[in-house]
PDB file of N, CA and C in Angstrom:
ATOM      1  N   UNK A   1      48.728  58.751 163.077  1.00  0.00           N
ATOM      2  CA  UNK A   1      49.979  58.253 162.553  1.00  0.00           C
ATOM      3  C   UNK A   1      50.558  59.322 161.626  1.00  0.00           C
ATOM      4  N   UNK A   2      51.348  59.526 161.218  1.00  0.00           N
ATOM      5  CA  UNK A   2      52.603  60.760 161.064  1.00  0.00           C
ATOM      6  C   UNK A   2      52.991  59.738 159.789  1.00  0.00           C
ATOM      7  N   UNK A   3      53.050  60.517 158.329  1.00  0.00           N
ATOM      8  CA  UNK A   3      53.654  59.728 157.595  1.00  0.00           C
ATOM      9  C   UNK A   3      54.984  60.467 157.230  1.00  0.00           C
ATOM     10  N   UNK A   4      55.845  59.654 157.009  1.00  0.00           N
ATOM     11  CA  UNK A   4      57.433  60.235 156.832  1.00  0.00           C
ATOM     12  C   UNK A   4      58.121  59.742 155.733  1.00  0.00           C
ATOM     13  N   UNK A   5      57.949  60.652 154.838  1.00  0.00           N
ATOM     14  CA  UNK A   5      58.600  60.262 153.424  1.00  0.00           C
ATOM     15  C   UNK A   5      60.069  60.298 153.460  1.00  0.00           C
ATOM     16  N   UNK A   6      60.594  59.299 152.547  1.00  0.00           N
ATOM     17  CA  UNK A   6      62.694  59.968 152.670  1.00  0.00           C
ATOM     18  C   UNK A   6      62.495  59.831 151.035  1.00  0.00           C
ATOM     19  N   UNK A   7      63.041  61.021 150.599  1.00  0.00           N
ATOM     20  CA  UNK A   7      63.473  60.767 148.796  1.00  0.00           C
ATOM     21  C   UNK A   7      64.658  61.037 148.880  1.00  0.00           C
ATOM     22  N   UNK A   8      65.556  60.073 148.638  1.00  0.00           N
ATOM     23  CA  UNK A   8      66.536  60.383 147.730  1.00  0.00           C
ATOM     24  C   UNK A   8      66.916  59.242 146.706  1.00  0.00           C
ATOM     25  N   UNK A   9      65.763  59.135 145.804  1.00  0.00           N
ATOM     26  CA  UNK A   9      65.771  58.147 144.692  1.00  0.00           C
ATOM     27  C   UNK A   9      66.901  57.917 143.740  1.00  0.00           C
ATOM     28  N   UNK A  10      67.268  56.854 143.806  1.00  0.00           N
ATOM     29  CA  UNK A  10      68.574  56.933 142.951  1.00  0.00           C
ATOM     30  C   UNK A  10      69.659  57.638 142.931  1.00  0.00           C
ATOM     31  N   UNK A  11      70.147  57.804 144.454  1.00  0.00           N
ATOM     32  CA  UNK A  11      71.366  58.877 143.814  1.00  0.00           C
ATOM     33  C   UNK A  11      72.682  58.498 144.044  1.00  0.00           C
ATOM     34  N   UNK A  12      73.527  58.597 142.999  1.00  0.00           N
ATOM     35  CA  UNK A  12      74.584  58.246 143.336  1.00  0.00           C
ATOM     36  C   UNK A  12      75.696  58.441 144.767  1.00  0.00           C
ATOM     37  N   UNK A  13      76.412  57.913 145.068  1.00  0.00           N
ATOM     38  CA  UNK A  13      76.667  58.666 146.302  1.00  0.00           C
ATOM     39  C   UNK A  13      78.315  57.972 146.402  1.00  0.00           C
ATOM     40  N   UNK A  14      78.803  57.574 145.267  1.00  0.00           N
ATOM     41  CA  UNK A  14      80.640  57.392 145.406  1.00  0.00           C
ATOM     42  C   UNK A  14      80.117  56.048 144.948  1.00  0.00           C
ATOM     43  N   UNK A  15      80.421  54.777 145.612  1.00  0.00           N
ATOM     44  CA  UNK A  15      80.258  53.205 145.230  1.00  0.00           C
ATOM     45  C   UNK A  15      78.846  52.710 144.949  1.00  0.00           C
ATOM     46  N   UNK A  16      78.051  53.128 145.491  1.00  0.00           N
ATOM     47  CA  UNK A  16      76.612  52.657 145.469  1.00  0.00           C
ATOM     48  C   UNK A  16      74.929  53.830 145.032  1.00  0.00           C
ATOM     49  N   UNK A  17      74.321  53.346 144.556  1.00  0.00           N
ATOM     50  CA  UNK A  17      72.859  54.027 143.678  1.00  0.00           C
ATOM     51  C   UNK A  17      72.297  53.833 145.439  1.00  0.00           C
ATOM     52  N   UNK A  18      71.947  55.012 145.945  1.00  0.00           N
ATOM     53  CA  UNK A  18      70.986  54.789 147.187  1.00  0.00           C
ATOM     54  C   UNK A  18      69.169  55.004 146.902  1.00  0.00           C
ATOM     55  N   UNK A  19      68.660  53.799 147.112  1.00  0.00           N
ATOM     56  CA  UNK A  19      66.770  54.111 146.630  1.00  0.00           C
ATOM     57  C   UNK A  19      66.144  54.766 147.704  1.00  0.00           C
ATOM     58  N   UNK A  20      64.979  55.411 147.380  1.00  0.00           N
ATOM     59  CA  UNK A  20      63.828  55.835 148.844  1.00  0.00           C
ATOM     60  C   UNK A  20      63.331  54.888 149.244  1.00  0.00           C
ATOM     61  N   UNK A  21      63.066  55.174 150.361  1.00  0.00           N
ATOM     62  CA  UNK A  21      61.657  54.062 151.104  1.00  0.00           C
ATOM     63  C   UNK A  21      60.915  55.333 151.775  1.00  0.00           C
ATOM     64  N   UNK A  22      59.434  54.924 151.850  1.00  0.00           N
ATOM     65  CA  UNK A  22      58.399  55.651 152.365  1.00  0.00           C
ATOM     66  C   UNK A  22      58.278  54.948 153.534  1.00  0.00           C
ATOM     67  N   UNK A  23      57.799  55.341 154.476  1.00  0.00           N
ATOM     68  CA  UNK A  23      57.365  54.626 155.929  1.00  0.00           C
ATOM     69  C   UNK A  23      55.949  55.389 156.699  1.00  0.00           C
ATOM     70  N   UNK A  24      55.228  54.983 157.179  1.00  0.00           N
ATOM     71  CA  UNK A  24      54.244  55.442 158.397  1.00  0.00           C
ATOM     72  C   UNK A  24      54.937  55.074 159.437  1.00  0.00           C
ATOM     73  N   UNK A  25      55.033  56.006 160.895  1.00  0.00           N
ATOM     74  CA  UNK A  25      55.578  55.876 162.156  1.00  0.00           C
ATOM     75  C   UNK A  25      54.376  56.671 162.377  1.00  0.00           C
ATOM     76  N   UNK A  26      53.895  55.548 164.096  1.00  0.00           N
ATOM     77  CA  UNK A  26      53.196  56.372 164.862  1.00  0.00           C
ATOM     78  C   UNK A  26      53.938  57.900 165.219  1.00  0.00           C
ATOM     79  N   UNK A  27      53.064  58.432 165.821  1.00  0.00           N
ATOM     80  CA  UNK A  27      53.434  59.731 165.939  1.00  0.00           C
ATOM     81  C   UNK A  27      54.677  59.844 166.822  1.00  0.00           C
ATOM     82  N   UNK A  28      54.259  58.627 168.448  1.00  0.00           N
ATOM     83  CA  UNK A  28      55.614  59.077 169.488  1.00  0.00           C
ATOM     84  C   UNK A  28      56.776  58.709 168.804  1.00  0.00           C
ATOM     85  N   UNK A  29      56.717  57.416 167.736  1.00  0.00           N
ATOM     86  CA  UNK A  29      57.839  57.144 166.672  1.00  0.00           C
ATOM     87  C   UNK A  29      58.669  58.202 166.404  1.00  0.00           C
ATOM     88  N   UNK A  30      57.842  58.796 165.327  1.00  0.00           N
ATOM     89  CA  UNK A  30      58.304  60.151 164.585  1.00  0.00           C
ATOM     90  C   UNK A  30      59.057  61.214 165.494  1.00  0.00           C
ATOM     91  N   UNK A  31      58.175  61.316 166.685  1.00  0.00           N
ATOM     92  CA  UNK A  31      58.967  62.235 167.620  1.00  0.00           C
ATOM     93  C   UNK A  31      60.072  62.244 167.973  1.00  0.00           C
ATOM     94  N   UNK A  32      60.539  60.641 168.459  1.00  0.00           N
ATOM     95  CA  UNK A  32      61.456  60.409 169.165  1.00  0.00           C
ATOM     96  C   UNK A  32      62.804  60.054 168.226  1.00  0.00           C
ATOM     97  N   UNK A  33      62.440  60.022 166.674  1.00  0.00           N
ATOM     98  CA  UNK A  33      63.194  60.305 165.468  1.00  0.00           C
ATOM     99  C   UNK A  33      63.483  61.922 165.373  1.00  0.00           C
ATOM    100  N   UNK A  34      62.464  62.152 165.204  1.00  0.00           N
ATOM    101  CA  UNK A  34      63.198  64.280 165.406  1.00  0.00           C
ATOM    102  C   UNK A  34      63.906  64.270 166.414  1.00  0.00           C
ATOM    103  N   UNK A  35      64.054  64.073 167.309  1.00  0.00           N
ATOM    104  CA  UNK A  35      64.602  64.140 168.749  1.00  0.00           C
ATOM    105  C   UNK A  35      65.616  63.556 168.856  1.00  0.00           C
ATOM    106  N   UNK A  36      66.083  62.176 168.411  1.00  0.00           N
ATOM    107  CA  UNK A  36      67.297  62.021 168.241  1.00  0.00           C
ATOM    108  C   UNK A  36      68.263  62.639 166.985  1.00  0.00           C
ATOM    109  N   UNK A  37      67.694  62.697 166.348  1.00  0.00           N
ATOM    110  CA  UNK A  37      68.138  63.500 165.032  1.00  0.00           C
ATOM    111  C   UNK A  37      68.790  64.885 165.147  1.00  0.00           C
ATOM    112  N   UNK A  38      67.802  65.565 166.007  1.00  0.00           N
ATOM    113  CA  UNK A  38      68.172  66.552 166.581  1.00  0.00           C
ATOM    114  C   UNK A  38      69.423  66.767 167.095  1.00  0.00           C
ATOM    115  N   UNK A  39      69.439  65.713 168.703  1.00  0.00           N
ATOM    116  CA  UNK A  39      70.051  65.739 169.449  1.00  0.00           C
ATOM    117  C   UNK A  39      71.993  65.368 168.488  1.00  0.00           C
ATOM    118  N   UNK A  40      71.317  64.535 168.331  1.00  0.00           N
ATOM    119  CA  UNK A  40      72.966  63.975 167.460  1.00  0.00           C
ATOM    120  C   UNK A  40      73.365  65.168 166.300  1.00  0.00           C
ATOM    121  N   UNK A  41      72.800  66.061 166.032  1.00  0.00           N
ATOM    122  CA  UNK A  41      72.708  67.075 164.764  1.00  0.00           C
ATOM    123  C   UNK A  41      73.112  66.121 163.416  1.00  0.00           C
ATOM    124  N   UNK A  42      72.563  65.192 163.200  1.00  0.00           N
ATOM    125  CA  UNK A  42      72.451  64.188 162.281  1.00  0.00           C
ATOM    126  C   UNK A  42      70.854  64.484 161.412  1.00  0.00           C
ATOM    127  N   UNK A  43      70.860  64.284 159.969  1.00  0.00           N
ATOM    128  CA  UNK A  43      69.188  64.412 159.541  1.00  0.00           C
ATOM    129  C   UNK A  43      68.728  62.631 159.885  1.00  0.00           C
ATOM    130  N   UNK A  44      67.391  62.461 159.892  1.00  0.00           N
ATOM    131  CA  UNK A  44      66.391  61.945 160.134  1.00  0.00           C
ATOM    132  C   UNK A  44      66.837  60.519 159.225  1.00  0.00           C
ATOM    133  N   UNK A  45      67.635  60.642 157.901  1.00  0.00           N
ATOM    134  CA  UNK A  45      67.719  59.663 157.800  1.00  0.00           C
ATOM    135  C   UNK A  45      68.550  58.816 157.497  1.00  0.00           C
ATOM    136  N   UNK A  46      69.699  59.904 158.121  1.00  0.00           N
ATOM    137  CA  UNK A  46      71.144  58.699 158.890  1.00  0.00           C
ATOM    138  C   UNK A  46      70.609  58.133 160.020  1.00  0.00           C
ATOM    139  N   UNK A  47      69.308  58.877 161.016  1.00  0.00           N
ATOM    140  CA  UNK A  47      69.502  58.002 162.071  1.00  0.00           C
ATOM    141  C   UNK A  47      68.760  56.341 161.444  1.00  0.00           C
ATOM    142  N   UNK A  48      67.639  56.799 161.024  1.00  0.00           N
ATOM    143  CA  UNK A  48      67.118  55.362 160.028  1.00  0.00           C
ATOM    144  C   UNK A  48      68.030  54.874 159.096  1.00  0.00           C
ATOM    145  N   UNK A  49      68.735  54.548 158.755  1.00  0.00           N
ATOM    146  CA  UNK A  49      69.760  53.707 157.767  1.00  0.00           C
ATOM    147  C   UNK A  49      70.641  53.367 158.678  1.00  0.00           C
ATOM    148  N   UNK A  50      71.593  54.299 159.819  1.00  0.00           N
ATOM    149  CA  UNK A  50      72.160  53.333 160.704  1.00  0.00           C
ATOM    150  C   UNK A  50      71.023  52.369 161.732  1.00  0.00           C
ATOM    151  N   UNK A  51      70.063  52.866 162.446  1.00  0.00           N
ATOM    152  CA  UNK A  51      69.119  51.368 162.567  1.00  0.00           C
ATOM    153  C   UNK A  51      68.601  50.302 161.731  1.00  0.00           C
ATOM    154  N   UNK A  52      68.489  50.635 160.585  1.00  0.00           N
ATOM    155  CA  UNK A  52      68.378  49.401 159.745  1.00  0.00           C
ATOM    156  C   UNK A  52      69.478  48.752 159.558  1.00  0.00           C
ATOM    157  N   UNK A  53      70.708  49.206 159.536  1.00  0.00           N
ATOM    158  CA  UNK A  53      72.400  48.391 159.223  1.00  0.00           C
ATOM    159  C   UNK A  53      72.036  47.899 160.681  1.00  0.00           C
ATOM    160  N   UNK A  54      71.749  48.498 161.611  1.00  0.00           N
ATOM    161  CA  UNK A  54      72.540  47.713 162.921  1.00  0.00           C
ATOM    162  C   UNK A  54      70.918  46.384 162.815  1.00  0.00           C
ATOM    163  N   UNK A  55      70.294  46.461 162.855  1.00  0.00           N
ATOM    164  CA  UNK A  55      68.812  45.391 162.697  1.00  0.00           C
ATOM    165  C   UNK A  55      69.319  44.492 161.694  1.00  0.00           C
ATOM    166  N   UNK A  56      69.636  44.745 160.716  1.00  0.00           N
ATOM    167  CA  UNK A  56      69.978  44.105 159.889  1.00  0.00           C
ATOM    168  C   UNK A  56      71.111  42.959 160.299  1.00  0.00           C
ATOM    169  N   UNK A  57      72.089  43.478 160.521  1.00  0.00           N
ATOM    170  CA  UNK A  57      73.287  42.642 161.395  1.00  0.00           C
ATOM    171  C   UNK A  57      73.157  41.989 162.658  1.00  0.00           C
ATOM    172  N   UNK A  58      72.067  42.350 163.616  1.00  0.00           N
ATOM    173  CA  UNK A  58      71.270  41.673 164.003  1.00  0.00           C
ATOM    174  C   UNK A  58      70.348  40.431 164.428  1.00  0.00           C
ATOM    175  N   UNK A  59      69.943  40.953 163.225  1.00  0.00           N
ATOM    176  CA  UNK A  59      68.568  39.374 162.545  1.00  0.00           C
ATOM    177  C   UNK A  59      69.818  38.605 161.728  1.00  0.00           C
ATOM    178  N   UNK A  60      70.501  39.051 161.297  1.00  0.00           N
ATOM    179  CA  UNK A  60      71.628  37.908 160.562  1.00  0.00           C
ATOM    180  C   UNK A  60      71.747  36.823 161.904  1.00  0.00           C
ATOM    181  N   UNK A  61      72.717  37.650 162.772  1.00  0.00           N
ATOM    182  CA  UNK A  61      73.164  37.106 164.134  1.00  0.00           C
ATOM    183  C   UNK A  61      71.872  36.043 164.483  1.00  0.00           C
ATOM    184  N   UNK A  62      70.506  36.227 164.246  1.00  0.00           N
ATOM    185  CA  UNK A  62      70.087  35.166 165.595  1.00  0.00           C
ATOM    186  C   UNK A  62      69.448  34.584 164.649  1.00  0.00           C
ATOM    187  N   UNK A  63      69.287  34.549 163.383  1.00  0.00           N
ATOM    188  CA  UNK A  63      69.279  33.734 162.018  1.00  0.00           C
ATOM    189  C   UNK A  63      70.215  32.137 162.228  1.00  0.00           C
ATOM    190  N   UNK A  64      71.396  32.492 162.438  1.00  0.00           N
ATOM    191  CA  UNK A  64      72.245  31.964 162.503  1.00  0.00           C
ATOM    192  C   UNK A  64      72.472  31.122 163.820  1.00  0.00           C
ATOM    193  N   UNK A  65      72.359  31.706 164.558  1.00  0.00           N
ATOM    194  CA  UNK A  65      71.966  30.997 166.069  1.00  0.00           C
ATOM    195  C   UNK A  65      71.100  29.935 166.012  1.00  0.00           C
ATOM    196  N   UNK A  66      69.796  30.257 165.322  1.00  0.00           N
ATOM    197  CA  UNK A  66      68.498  29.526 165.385  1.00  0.00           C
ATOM    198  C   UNK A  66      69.078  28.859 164.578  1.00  0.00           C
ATOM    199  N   UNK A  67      69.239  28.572 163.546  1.00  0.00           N
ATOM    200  CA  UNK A  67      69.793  27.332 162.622  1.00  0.00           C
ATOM    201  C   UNK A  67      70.800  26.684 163.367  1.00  0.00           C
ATOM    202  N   UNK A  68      71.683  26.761 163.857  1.00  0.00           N
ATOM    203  CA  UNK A  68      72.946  25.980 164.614  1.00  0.00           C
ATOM    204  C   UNK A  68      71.595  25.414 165.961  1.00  0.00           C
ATOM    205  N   UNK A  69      71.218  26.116 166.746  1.00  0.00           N
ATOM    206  CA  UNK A  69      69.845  25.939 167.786  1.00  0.00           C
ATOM    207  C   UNK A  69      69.233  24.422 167.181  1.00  0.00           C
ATOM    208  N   UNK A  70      68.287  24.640 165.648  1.00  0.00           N
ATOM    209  CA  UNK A  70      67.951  23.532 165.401  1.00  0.00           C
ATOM    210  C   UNK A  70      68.693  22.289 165.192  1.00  0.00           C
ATOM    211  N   UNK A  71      70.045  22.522 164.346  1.00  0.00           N
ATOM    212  CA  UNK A  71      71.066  21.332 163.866  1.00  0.00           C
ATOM    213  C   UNK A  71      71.103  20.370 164.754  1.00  0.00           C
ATOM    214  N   UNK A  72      70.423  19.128 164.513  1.00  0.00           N
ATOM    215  CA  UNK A  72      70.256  17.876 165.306  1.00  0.00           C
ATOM    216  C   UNK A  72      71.356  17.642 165.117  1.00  0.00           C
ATOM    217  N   UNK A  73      72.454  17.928 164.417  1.00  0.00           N
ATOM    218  CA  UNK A  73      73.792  17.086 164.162  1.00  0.00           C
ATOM    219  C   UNK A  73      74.810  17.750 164.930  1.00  0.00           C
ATOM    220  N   UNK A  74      74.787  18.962 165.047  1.00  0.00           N
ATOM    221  CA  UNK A  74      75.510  19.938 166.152  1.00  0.00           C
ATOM    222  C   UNK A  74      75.464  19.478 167.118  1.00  0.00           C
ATOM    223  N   UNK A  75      76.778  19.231 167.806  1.00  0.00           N
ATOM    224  CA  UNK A  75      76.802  18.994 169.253  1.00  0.00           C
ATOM    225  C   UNK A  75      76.966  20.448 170.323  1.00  0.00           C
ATOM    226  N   UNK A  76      76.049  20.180 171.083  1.00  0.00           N
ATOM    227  CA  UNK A  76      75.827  20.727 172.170  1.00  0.00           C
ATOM    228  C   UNK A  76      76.970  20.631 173.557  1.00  0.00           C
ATOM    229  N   UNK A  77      78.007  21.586 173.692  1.00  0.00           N
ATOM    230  CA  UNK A  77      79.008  21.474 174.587  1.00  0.00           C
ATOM    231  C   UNK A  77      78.805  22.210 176.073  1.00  0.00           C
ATOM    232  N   UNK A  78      79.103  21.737 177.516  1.00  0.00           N
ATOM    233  CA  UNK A  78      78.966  22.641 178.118  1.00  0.00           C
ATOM    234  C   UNK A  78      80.116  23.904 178.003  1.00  0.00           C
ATOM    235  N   UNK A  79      80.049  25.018 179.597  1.00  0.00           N
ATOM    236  CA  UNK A  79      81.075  25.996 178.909  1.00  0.00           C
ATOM    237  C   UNK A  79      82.206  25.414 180.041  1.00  0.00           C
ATOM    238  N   UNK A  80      82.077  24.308 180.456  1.00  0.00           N
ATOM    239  CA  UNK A  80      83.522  23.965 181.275  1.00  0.00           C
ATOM    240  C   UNK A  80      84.073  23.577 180.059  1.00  0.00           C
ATOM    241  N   UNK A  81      83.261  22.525 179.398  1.00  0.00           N
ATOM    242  CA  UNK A  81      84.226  21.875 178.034  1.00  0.00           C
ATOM    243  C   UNK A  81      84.705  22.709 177.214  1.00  0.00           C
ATOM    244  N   UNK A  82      84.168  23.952 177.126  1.00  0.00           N
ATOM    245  CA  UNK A  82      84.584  24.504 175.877  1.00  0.00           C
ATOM    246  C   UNK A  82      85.880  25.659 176.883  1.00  0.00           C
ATOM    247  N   UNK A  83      85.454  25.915 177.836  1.00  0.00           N
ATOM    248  CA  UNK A  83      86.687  26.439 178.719  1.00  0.00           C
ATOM    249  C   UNK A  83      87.959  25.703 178.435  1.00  0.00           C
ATOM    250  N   UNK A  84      87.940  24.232 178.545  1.00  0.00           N
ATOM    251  CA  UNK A  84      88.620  23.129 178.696  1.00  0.00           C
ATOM    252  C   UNK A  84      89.786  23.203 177.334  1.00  0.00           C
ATOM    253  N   UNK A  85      88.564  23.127 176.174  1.00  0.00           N
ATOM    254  CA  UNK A  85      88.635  23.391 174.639  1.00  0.00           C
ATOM    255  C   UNK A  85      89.823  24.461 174.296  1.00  0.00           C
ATOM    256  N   UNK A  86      89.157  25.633 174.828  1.00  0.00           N
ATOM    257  CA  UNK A  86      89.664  26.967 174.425  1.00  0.00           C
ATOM    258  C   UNK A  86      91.282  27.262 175.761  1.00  0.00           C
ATOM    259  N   UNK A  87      91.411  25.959 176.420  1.00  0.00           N
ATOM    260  CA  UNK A  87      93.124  25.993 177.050  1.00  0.00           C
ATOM    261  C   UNK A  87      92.296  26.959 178.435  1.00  0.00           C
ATOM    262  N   UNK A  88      91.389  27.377 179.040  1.00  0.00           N
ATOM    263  CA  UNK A  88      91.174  28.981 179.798  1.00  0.00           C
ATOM    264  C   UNK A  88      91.048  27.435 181.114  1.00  0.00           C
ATOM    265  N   UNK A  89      91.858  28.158 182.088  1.00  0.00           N
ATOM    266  CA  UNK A  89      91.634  27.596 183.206  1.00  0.00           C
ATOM    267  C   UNK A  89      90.501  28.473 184.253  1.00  0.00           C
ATOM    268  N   UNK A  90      89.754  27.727 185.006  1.00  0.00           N
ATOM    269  CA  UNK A  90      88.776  28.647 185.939  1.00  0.00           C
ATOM    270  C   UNK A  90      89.823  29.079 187.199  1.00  0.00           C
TER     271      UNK A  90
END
């Protein structure tokens, strides 16, 4: 396993204080992080901060799903009705 430090502790950066995080990535991990990093000529940890924003927005999304999913009080529509609903003729 390949450990991959990011420091940039506290630094200001215009609106917001940005903190480090440390991480272990298996090795093909790590690789395939140089490698896109590379490829995009982006450093290592724009490509990690835009995958965590997009994961992040994400897990919100099916957070939210699953709660409406459980709501016994939510009604459950088919998509003719909601075709019907939304005026869209088939």
């Amino acid at each position: 396993m390949k450990y991959i430090e990011i420091r940039n502790s506290y630094v200001w950066d215009g609106d917001r204080i940005s903190t480090s995080v440390s991480i272990r990535l298996p090795d093909d991990i790590a690789r395939s992080l140089e490698d896109l990093a590379e490829t995009i000529e982006r450093p290592k940890t724009y490509v990690i901060r835009k995958a965590i924003e997009e994961y992040l927005k994400e897990y919100a999304d099916y957070l939210i799903a699953l709660e409406r999913l459980n709501d016994k009080d939510d009604r459950i529509i088919s998509d003719e009705e909601m075709m019907k609903l939304l005026g869209i003729q088939d």
